[in-house]
C-alpha atoms as a PDB file:
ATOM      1  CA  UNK A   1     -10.700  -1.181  -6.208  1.00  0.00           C
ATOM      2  CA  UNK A   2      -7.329  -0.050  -4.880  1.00  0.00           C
ATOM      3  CA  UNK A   3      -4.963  -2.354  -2.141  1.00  0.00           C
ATOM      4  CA  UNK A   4      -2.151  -0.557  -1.089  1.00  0.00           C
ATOM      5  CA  UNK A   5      -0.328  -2.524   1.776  1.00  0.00           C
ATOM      6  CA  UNK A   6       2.703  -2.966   4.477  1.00  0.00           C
ATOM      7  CA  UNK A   7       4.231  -5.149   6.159  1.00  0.00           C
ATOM      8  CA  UNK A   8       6.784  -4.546   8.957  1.00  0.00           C
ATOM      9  CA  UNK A   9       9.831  -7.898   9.037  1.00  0.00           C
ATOM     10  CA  UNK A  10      12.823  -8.300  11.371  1.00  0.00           C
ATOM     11  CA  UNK A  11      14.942  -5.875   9.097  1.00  0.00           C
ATOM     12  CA  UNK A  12      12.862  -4.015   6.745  1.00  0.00           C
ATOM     13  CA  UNK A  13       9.428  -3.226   5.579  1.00  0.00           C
ATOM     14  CA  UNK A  14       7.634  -4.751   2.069  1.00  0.00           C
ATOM     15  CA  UNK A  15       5.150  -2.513   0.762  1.00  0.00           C
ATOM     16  CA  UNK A  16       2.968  -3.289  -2.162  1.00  0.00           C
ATOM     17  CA  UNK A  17      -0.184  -2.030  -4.264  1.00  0.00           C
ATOM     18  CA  UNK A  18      -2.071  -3.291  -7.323  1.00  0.00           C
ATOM     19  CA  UNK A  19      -2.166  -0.651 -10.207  1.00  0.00           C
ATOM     20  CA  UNK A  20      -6.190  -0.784 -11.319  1.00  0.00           C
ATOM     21  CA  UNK A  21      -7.930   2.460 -11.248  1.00  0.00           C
ATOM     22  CA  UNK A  22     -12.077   2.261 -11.586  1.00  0.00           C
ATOM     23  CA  UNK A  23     -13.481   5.262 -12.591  1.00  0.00           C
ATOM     24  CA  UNK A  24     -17.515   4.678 -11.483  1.00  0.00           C
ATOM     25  CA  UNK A  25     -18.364   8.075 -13.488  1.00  0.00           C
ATOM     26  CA  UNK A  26     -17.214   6.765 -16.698  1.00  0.00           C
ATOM     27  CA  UNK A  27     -17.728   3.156 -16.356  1.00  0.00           C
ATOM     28  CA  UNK A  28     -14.010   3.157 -16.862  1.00  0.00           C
ATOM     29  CA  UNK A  29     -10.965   0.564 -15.297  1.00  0.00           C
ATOM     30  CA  UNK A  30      -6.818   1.459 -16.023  1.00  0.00           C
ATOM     31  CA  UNK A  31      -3.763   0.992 -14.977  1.00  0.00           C
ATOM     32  CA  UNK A  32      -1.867   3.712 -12.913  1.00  0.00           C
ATOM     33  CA  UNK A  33       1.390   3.912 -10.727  1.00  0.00           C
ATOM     34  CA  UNK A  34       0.300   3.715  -6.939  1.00  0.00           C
ATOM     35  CA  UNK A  35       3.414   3.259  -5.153  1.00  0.00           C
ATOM     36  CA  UNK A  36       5.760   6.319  -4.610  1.00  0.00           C
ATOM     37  CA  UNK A  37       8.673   6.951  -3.324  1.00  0.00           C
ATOM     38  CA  UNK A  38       9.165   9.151  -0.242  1.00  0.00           C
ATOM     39  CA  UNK A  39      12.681  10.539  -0.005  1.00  0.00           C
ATOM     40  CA  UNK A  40      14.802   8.036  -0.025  1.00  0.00           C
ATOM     41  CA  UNK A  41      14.147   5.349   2.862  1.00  0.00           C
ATOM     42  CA  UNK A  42      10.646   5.419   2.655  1.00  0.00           C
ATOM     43  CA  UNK A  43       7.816   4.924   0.149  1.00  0.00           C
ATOM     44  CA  UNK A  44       4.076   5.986   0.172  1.00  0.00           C
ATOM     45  CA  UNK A  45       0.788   5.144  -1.992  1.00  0.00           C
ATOM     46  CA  UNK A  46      -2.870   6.509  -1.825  1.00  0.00           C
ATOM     47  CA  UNK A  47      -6.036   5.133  -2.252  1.00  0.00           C
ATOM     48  CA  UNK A  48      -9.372   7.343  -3.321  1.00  0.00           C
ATOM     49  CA  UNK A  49      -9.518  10.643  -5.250  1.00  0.00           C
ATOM     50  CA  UNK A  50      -7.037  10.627  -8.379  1.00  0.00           C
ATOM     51  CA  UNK A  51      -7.465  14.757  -8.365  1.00  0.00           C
ATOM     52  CA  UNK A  52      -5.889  14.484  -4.567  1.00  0.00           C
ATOM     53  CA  UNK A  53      -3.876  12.286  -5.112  1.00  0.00           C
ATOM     54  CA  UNK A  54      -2.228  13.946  -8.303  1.00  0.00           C
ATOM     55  CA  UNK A  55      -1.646  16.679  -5.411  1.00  0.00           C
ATOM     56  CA  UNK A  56       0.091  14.697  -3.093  1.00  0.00           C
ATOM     57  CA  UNK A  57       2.628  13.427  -5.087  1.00  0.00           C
ATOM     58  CA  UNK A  58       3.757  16.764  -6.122  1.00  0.00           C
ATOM     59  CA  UNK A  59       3.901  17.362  -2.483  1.00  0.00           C
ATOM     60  CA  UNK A  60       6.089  14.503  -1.533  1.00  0.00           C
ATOM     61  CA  UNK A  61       7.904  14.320  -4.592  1.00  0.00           C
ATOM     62  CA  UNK A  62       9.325  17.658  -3.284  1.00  0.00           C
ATOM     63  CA  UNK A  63       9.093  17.333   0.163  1.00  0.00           C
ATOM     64  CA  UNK A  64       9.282  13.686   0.735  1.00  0.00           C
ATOM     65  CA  UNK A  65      12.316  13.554   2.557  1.00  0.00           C
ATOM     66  CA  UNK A  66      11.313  16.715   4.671  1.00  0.00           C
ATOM     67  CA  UNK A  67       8.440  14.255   5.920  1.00  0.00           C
ATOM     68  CA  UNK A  68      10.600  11.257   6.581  1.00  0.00           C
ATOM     69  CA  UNK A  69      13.227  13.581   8.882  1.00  0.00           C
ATOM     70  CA  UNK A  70      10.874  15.482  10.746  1.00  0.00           C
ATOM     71  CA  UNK A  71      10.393  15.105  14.555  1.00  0.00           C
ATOM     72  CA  UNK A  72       6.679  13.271  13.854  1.00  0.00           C
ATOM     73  CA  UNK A  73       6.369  11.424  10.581  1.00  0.00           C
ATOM     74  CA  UNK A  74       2.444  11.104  11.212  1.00  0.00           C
ATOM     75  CA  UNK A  75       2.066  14.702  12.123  1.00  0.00           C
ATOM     76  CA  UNK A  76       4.136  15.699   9.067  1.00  0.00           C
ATOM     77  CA  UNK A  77       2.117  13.984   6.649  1.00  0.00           C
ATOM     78  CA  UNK A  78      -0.685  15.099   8.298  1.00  0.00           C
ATOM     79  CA  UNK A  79       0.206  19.064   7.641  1.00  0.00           C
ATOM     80  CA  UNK A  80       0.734  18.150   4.189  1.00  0.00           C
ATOM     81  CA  UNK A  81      -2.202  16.175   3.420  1.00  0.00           C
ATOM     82  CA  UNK A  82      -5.123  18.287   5.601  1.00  0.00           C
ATOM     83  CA  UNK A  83      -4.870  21.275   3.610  1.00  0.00           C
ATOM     84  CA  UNK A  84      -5.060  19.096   0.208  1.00  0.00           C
ATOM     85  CA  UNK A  85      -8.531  17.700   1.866  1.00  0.00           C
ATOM     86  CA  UNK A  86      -9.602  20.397   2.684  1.00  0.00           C
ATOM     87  CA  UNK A  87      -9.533  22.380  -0.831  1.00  0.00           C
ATOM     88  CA  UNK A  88     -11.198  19.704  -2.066  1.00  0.00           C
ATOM     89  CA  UNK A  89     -13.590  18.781   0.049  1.00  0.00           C
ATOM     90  CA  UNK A  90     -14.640  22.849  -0.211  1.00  0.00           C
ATOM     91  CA  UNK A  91     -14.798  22.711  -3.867  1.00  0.00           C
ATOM     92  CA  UNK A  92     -16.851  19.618  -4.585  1.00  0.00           C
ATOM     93  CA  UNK A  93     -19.699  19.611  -6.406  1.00  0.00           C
ATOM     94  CA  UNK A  94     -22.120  16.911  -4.979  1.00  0.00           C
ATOM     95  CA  UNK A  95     -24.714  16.848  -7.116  1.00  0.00           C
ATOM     96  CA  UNK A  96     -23.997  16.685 -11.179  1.00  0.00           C
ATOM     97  CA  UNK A  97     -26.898  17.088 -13.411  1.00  0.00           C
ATOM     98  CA  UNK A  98     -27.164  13.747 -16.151  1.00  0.00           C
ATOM     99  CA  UNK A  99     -24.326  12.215 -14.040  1.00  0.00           C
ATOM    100  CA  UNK A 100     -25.547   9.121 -11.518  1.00  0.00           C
ATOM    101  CA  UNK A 101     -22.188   7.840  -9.998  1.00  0.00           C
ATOM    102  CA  UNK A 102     -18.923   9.745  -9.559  1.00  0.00           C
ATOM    103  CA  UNK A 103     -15.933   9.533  -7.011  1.00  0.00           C
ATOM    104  CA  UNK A 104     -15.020  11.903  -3.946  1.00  0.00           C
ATOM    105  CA  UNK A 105     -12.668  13.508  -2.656  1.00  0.00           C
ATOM    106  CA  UNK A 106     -12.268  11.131   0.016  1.00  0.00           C
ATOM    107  CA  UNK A 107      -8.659  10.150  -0.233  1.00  0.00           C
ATOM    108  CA  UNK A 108      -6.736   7.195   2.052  1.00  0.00           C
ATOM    109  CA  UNK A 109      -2.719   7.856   2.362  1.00  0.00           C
ATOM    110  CA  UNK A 110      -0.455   4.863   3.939  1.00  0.00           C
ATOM    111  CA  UNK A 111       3.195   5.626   4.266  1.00  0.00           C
ATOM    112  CA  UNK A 112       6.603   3.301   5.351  1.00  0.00           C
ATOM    113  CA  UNK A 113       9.998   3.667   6.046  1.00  0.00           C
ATOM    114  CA  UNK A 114      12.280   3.886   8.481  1.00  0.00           C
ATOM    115  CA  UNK A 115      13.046   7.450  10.399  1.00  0.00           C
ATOM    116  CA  UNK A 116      16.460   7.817  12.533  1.00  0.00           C
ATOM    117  CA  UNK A 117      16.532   4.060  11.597  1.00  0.00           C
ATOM    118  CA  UNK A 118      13.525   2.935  13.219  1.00  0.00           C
ATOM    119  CA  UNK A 119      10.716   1.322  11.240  1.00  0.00           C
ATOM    120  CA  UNK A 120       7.297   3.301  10.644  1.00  0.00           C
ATOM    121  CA  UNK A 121       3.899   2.838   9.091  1.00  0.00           C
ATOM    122  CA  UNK A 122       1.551   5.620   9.280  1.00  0.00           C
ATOM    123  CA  UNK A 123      -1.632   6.171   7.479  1.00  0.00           C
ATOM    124  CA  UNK A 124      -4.103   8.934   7.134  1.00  0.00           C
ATOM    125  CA  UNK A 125      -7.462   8.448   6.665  1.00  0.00           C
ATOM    126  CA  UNK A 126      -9.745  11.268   4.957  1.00  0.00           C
ATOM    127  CA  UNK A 127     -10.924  12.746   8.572  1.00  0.00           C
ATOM    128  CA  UNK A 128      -7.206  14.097   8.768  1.00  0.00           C
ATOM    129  CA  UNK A 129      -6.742  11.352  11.420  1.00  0.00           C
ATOM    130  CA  UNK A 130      -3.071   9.287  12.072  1.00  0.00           C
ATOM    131  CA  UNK A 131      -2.680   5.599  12.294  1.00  0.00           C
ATOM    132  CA  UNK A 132       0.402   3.954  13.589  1.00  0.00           C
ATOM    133  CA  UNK A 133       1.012   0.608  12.726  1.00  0.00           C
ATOM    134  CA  UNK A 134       4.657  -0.458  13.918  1.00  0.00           C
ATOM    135  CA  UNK A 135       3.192  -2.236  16.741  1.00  0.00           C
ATOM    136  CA  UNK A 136       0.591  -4.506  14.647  1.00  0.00           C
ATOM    137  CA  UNK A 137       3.299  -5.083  11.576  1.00  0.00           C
ATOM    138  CA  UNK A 138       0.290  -4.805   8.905  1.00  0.00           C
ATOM    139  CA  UNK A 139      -1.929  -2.052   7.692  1.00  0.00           C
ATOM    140  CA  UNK A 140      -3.716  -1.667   4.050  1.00  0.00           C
ATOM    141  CA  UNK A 141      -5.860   0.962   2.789  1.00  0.00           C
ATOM    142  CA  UNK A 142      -8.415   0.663  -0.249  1.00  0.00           C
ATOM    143  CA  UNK A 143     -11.384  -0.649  -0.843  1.00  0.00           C
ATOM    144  CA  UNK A 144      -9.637  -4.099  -1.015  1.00  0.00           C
ATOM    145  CA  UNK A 145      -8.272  -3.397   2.214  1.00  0.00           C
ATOM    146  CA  UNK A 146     -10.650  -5.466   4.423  1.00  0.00           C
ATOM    147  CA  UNK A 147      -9.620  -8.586   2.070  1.00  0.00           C
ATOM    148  CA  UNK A 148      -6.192  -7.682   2.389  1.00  0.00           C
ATOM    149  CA  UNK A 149      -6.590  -7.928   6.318  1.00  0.00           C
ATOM    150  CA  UNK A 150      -8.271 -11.472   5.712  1.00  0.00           C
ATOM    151  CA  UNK A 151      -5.393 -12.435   4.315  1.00  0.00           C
ATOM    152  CA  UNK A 152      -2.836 -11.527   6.016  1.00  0.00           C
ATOM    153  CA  UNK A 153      -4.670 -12.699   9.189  1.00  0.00           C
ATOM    154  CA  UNK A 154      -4.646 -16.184   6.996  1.00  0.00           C
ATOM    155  CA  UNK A 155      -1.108 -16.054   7.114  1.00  0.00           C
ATOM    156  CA  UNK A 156      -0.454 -14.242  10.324  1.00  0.00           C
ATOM    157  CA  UNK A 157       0.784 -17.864  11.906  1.00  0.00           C
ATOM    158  CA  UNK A 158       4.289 -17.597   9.668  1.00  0.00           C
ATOM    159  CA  UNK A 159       5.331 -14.633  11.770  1.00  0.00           C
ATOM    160  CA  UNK A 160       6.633 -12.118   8.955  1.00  0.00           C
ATOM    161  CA  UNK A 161       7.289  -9.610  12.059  1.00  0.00           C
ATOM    162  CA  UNK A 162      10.253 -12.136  13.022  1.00  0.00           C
ATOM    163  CA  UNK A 163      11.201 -12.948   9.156  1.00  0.00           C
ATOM    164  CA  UNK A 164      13.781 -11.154   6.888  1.00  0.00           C
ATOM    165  CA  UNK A 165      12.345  -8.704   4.746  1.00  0.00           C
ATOM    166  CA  UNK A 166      12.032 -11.490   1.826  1.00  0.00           C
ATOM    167  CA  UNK A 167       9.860 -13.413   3.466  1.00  0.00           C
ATOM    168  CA  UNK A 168       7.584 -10.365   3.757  1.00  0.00           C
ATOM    169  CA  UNK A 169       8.172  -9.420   0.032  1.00  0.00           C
ATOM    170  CA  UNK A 170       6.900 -12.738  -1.053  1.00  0.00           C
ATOM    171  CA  UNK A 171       4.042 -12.576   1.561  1.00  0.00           C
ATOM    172  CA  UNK A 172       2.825  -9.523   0.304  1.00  0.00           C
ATOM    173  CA  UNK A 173       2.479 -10.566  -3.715  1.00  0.00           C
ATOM    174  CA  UNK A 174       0.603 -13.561  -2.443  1.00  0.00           C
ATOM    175  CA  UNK A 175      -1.659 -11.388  -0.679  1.00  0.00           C
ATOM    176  CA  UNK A 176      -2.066  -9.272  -3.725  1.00  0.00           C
ATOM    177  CA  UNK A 177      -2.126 -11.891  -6.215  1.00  0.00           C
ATOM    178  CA  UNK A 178      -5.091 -13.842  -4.322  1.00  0.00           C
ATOM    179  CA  UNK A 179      -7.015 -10.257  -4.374  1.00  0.00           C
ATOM    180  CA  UNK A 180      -6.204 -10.618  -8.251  1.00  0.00           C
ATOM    181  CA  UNK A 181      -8.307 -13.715  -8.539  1.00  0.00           C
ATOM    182  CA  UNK A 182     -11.066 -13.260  -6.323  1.00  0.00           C
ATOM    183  CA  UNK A 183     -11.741  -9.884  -7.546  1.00  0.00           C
ATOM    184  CA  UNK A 184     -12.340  -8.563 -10.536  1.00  0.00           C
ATOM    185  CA  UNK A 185     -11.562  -4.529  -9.532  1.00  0.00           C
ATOM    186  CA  UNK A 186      -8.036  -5.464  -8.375  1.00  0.00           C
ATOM    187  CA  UNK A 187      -5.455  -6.331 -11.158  1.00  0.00           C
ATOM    188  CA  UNK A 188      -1.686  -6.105 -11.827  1.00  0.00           C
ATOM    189  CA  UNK A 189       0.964  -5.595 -12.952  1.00  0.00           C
ATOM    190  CA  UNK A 190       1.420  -5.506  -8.803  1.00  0.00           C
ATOM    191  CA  UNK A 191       4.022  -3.142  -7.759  1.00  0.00           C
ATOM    192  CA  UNK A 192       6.713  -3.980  -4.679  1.00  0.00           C
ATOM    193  CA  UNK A 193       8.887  -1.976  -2.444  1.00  0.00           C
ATOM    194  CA  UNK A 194      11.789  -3.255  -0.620  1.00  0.00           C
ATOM    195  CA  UNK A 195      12.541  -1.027   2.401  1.00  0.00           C
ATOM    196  CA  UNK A 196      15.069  -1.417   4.469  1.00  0.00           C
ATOM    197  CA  UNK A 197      17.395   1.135   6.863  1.00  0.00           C
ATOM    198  CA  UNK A 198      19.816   1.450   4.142  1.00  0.00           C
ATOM    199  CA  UNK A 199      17.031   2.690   1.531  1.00  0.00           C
ATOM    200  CA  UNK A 200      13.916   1.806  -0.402  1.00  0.00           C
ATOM    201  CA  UNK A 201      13.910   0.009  -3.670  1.00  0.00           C
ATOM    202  CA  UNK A 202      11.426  -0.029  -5.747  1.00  0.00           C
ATOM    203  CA  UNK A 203      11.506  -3.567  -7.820  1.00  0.00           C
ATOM    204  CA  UNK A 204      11.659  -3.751 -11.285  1.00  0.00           C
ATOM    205  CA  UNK A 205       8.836  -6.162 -13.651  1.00  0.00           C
ATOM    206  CA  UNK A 206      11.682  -8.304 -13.714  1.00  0.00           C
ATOM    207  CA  UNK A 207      12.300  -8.464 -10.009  1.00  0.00           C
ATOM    208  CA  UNK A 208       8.684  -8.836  -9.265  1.00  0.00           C
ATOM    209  CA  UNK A 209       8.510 -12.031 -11.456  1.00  0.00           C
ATOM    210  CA  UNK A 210      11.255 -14.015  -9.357  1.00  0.00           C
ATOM    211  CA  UNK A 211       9.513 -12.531  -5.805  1.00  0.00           C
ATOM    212  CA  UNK A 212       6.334 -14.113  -7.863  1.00  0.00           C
ATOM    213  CA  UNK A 213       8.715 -16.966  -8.606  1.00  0.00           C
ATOM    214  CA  UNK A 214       9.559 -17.684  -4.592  1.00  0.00           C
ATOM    215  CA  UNK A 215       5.705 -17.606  -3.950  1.00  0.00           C
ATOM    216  CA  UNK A 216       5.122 -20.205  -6.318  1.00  0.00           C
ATOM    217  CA  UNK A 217       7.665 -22.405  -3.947  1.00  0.00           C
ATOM    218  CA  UNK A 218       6.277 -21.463  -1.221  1.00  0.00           C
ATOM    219  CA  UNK A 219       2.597 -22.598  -2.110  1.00  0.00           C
ATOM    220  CA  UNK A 220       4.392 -25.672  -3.614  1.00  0.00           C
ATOM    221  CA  UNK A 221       5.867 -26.575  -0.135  1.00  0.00           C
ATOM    222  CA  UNK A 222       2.875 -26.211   1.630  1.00  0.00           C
ATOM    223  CA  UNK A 223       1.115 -28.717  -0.581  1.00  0.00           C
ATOM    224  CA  UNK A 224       3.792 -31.352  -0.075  1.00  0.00           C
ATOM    225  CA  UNK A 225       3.872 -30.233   3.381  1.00  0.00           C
ATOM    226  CA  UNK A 226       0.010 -31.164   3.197  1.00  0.00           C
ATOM    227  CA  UNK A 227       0.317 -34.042   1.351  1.00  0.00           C
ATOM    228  CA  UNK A 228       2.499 -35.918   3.799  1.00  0.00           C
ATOM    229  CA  UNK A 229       0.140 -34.514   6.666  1.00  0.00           C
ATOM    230  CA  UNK A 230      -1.286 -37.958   7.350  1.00  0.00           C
ATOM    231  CA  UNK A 231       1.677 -40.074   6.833  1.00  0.00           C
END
């Protein structure tokens, strides 16, 4: 199960994923980097097909900032990505004899960033068809995805769209880390991208232990927050 997520704040955008790869062919679960960068002020992470998503990234990783400064980020990732699809999709082989269960080529792509120094999350499902998200301030893609929504609509009431981007770096390893628990196909180590007009920064293991750090607060205020409820 892959969750690859954003969320839009006052001044910047946190984007996060989960690193577990399931491989129902071989029975097989590992680890894998998810979150990319794309150029320099935005970042970008796929959920689906490793074969097209090995593609991608050599796409982006040379043409990421091409994507970011075009006139249509959605329609620029969508010239990229199409063709990808499309080779695949033409070249699958359906039916393997003595195999039961294998993957697709059905691939999810969800890219953030800022453009001209306006905020942007766009995603592209495997029809070829754009999603814009800037309005909403929340999109995930994966087969965790609909849990991801859950969650964030659990915390929608804090009002990350009117929060510094901290606040929606912490948010987003909570929503992660409760994935982690309640199911079994998402696992860490969780990956985080700060992303802000100046840049993106992708946070170190370090970094992602004191975000994990302000979390734990955070669920400690709410249960004294709780506890004095009836006071």
């Amino acid at each position: 199960m892959t969750v690859v997520l954003a969320i839009k704040c006052a001044n910047g955008i946190a984007m996060a994923s989960d690193s577990q790869i399931t491989d129902p062919g071989r029975g097989l679960t590992y680890p894998a980097q998810k979150l990319h960068a794309m150029g320099k002020h935005a970042a970008w992470g796929g959920s689906g097909s490793r074969a097209v998503l090995y593609d991608l990234e050599q796409i982006f990783d040379a043409e990421g900032e091409a994507v970011v400064e075009s006139n249509d980020v959605g329609h620029s990732l969508q010239a990229r990505v199409v063709p990808v699809l499309k080779h695949h999709y033409a070249n699958f082989i359906e039916h393997v004899p003595g195999q039961g269960e294998a993957g697709t080529p059905a691939t999810y792509v969800l890219t953030a960033g800022y453009a001209d120094g306006k905020p942007f999350i766009v995603d592209l499902d495997p029809n070829g068809l754009i999603g814009h998200h800037e309005e909403t301030g929340f999109q995930s893609i994966g087969s965790g995805a609909p849990m991801a929504q859950q969650a964030h609509a659990l915390l929608a009431h804090f009002q990350m769209t009117e929060r510094d981007v901290e606040y929606g770096m912490v948010a987003a390893i909570r929503v992660l880390d409760a994935l982690d628990a309640s199911s079994p196909s998402v696992g860490g180590p969780m990956d985080l991208c700060r992303i802000t007009p100046d840049g993106a920064e992708h946070l170190t293991d370090d970094e992602v232990k004191e975000v994990r750090g302000q979390r734990d607060r955070w669920i400690a205020l709410e249960h004294d927050a709780l506890d004095r409820l009836f006071d």
